[in-house]
Protein backbone atom coordinates (compact mmCIF):
# COMPACT_ATOMS: atom_id res chain seq x y z
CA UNK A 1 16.50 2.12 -13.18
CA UNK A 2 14.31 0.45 -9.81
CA UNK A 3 11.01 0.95 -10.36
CA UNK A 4 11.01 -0.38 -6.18
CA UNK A 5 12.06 2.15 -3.24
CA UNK A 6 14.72 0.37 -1.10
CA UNK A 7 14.23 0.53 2.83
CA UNK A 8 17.29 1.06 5.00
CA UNK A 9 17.10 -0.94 8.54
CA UNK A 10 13.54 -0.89 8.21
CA UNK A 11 12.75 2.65 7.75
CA UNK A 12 11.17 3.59 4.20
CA UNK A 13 12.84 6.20 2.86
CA UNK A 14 11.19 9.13 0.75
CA UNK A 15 10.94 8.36 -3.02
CA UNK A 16 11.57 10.59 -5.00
CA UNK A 17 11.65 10.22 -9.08
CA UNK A 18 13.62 13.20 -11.67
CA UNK A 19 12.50 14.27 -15.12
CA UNK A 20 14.97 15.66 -17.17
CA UNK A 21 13.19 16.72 -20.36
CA UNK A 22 16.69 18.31 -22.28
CA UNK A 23 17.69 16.86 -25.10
CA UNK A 24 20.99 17.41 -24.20
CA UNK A 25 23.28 15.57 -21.65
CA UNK A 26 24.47 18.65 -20.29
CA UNK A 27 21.96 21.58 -19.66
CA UNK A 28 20.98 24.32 -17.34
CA UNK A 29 17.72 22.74 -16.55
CA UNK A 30 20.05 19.51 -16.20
CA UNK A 31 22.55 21.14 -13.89
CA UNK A 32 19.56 22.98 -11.89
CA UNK A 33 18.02 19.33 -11.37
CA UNK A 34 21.22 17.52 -10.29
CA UNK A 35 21.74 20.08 -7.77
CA UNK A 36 18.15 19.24 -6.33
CA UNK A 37 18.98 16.22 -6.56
CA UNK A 38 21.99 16.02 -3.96
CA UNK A 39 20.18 18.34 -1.63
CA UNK A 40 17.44 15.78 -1.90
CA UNK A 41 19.72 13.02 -1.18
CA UNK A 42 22.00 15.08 1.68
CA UNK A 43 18.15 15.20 3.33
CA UNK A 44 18.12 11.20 3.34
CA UNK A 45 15.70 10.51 0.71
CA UNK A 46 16.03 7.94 -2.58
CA UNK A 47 16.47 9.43 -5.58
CA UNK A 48 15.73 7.84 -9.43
CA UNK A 49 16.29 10.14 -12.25
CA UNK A 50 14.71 9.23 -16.03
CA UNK A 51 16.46 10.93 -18.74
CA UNK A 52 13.60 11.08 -21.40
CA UNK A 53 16.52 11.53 -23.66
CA UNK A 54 17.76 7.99 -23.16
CA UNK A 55 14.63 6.20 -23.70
CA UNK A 56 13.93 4.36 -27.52
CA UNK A 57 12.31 7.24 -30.12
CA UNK A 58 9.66 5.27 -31.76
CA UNK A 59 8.18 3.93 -28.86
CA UNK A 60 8.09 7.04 -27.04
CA UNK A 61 6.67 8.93 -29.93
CA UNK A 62 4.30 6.40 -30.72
CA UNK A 63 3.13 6.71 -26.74
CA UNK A 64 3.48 2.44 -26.23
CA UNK A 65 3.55 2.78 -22.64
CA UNK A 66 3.51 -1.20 -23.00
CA UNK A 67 7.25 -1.36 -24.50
CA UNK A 68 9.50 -2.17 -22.00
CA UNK A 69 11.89 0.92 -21.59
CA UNK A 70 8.83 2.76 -21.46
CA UNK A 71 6.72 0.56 -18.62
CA UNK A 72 9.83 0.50 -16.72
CA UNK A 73 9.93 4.24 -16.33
CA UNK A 74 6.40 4.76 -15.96
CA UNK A 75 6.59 2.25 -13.21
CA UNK A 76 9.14 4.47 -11.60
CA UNK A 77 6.84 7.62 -11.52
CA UNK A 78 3.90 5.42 -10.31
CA UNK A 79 6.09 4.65 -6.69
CA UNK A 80 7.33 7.76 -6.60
CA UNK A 81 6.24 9.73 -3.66
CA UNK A 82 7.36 13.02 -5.34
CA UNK A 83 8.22 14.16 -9.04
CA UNK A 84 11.23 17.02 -9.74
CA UNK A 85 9.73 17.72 -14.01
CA UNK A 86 13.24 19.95 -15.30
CA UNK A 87 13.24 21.14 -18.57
CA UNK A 88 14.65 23.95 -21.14
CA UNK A 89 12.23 26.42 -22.57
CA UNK A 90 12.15 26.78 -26.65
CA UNK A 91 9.39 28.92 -27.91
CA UNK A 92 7.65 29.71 -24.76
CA UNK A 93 7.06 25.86 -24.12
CA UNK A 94 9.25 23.21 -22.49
CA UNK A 95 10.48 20.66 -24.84
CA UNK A 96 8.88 18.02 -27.10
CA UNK A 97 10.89 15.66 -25.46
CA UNK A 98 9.07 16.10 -21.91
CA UNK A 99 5.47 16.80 -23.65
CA UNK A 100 6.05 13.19 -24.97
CA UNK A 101 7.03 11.33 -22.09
CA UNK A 102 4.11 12.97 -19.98
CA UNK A 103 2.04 11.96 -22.78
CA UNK A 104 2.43 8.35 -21.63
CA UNK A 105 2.08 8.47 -18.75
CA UNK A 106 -1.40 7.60 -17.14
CA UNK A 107 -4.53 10.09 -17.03
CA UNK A 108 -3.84 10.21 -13.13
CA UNK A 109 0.01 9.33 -13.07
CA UNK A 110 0.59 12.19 -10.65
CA UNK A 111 -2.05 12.09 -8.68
CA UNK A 112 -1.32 12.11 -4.73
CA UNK A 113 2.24 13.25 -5.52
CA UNK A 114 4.46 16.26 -4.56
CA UNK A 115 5.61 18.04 -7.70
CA UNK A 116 8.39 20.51 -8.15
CA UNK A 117 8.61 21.91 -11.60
CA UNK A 118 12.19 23.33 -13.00
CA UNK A 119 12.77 25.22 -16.21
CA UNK A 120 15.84 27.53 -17.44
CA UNK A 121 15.40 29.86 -20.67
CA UNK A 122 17.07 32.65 -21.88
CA UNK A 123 15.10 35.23 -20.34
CA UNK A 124 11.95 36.12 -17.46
CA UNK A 125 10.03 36.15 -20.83
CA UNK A 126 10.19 32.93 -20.83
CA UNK A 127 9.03 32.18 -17.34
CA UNK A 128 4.72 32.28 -18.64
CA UNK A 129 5.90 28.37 -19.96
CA UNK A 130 5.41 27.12 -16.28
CA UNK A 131 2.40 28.67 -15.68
CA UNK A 132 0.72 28.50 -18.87
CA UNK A 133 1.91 25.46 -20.31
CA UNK A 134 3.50 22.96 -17.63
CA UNK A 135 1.61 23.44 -14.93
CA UNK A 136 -1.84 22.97 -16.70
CA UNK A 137 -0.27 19.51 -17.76
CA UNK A 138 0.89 18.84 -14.20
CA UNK A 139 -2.58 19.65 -13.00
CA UNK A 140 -4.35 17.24 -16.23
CA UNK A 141 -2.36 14.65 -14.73
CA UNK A 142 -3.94 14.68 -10.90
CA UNK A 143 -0.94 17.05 -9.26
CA UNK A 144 -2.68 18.61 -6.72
CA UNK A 145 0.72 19.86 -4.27
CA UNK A 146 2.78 21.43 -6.59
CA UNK A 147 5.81 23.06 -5.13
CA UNK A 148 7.20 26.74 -6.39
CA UNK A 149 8.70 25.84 -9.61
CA UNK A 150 11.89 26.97 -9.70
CA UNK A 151 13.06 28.98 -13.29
CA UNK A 152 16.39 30.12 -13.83
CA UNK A 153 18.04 32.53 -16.52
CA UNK A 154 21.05 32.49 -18.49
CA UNK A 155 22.81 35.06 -16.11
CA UNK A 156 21.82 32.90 -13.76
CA UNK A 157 22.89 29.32 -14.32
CA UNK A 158 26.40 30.34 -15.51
CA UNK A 159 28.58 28.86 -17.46
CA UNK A 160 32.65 28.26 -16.72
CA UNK A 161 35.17 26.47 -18.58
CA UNK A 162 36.74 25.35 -15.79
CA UNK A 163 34.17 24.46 -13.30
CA UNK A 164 30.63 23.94 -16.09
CA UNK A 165 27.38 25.56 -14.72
CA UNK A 166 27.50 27.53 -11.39
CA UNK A 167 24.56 29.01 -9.96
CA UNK A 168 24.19 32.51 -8.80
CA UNK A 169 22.98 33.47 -5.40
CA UNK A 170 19.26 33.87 -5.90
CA UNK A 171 18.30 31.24 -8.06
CA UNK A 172 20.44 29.02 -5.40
CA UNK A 173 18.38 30.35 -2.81
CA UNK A 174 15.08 29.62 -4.54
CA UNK A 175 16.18 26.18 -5.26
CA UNK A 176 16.55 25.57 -1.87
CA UNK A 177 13.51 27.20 -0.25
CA UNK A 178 11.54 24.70 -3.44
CA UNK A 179 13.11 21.51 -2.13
CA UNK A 180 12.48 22.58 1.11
CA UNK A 181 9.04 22.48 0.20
CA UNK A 182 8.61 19.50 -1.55
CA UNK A 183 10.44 17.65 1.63
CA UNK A 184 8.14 19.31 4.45
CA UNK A 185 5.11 18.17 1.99
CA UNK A 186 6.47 14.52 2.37
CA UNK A 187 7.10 15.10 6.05
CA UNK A 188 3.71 16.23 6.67
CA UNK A 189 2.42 12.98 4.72
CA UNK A 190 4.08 10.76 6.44
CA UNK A 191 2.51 11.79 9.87
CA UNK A 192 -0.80 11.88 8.07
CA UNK A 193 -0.03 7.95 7.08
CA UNK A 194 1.04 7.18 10.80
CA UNK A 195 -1.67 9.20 11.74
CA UNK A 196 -3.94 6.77 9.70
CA UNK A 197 -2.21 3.76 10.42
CA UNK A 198 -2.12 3.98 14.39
CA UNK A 199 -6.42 5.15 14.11
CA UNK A 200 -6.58 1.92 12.18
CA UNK A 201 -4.76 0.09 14.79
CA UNK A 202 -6.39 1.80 17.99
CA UNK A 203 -9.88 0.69 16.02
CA UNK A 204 -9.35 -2.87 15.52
CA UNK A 205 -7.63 -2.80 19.54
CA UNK A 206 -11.15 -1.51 20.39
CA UNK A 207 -12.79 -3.99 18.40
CA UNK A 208 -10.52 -6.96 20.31
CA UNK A 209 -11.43 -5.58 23.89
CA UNK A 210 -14.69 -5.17 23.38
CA UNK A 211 -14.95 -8.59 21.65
CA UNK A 212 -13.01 -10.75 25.01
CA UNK A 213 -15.56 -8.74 27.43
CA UNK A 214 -18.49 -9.79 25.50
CA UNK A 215 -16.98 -13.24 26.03
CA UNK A 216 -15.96 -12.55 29.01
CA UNK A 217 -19.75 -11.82 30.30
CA UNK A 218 -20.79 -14.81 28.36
CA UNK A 219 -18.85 -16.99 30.55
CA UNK A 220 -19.75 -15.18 33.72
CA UNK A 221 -23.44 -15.82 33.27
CA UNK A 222 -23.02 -19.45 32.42
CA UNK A 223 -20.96 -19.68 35.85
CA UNK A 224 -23.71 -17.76 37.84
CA UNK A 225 -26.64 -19.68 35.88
CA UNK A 226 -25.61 -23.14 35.12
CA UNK A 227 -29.15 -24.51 34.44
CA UNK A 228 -29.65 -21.50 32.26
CA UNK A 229 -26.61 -22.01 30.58
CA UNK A 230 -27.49 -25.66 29.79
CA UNK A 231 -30.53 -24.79 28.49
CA UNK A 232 -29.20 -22.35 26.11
CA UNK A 233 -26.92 -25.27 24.77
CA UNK A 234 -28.94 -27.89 24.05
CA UNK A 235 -27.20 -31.55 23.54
């Protein structure tokens, strides 16, 4: 993992950090997220993922956000520009794994962040754990845009033997119109940043000009007034 965005020819690309909360390597909530993932990527921005899977037990459950692994992927989240959270549903909540790994993460670790939440379960029933349980968390956290989370069902995040998950139409479809969102979110920040940045600029400008004609009448006077400007500079 680079806890760093990279820029390409000068250009900083969006960054954008994963969250897969399954416990297993291959999921629905897994497949859902990798398929964000390249639409993310076929947009042009950088993706890092963090499998909270792969990261050492005992440190995570003891929440020592100073152990290595750990820092490392909370470092990650801190650069990120956005944050795709994917996780199964087990008992109308999203996983232990997940609730731990948010657990380390800073009181305001998402704050000023786009955030697109993803969960899969085996039924609409289980769709309240977004709204009830994630998205409070999200919120805790300092996530103020969060994007429409994105939950998909067993019939529709199917599975084949020959090709793995395949998504049906409409949960496709919602995928897409969620990423969509979370991109035009970091579009629209970016030309609030340049916004910023050339105000900044324009300011200090304004400050320059203004400072060369004070100098400028400074110098005028002492050409006009000679014996005044002596005086006024006293050997």
């Amino acid at each position: 993992m680079q806890a760093v965005p990279p820029h390409i020819q000068g250009e900083t690309m969006s960054y954008i950090v994963t969250i897969s909360g399954s416990p297993a390597a291959q999921s629905r909530s897994a497949h859902l997220l990798s398929v964000a993932e390249a639409s993310l990527r076929a947009a042009g921005a950088s993706v890092r993922r963090i499998n909270v899977r792969d990261l050492p037990a005992t440190p995570l459950l003891h929440a020592d956000a100073g152990h290595p692994a750990l820092r490392e992927a909370i470092e990650l989240v801190d650069n990120a520009q956005a944050v795709v959270i994917a996780s199964p549903v087990y008992k109308v909540s999203y996983t232990g794994l997940l609730k731990a790994f948010l657990d380390v993460l800073p009181q305001t670790g998402l704050a000023g962040k786009v955030v697109l939440p993803i969960a899969t379960g085996g039924s609409l029933a289980h769709l309240l754990a977004l709204d009830y349980a994630l998205k409070p968390v999200l919120s805790a956290l300092g996530a103020r845009h969060v994007a429409s989370n994105v939950f998909g069902t067993d019939r529709e995040v199917l599975w084949s033997d020959g090709s793995g998950y395949v998504l049906n139409e409409d949960i496709r479809e919602r995928l897409t119109v969620s990423v969509e969102q979370v991109l035009q979110a970091l579009s629209e920040q970016a030309e609030l940043r340049d916004y910023r940045a050339r105000a900044a600029l324009d300011q200090v400008l304004h400050g320059a000009r203004n400072s060369r004609e004070i100098h400028a009448d400074v110098h005028d006077l002492s050409v006009l007034h000679p014996v005044d400007a002596l005086a006024s500079h006293p050997a």
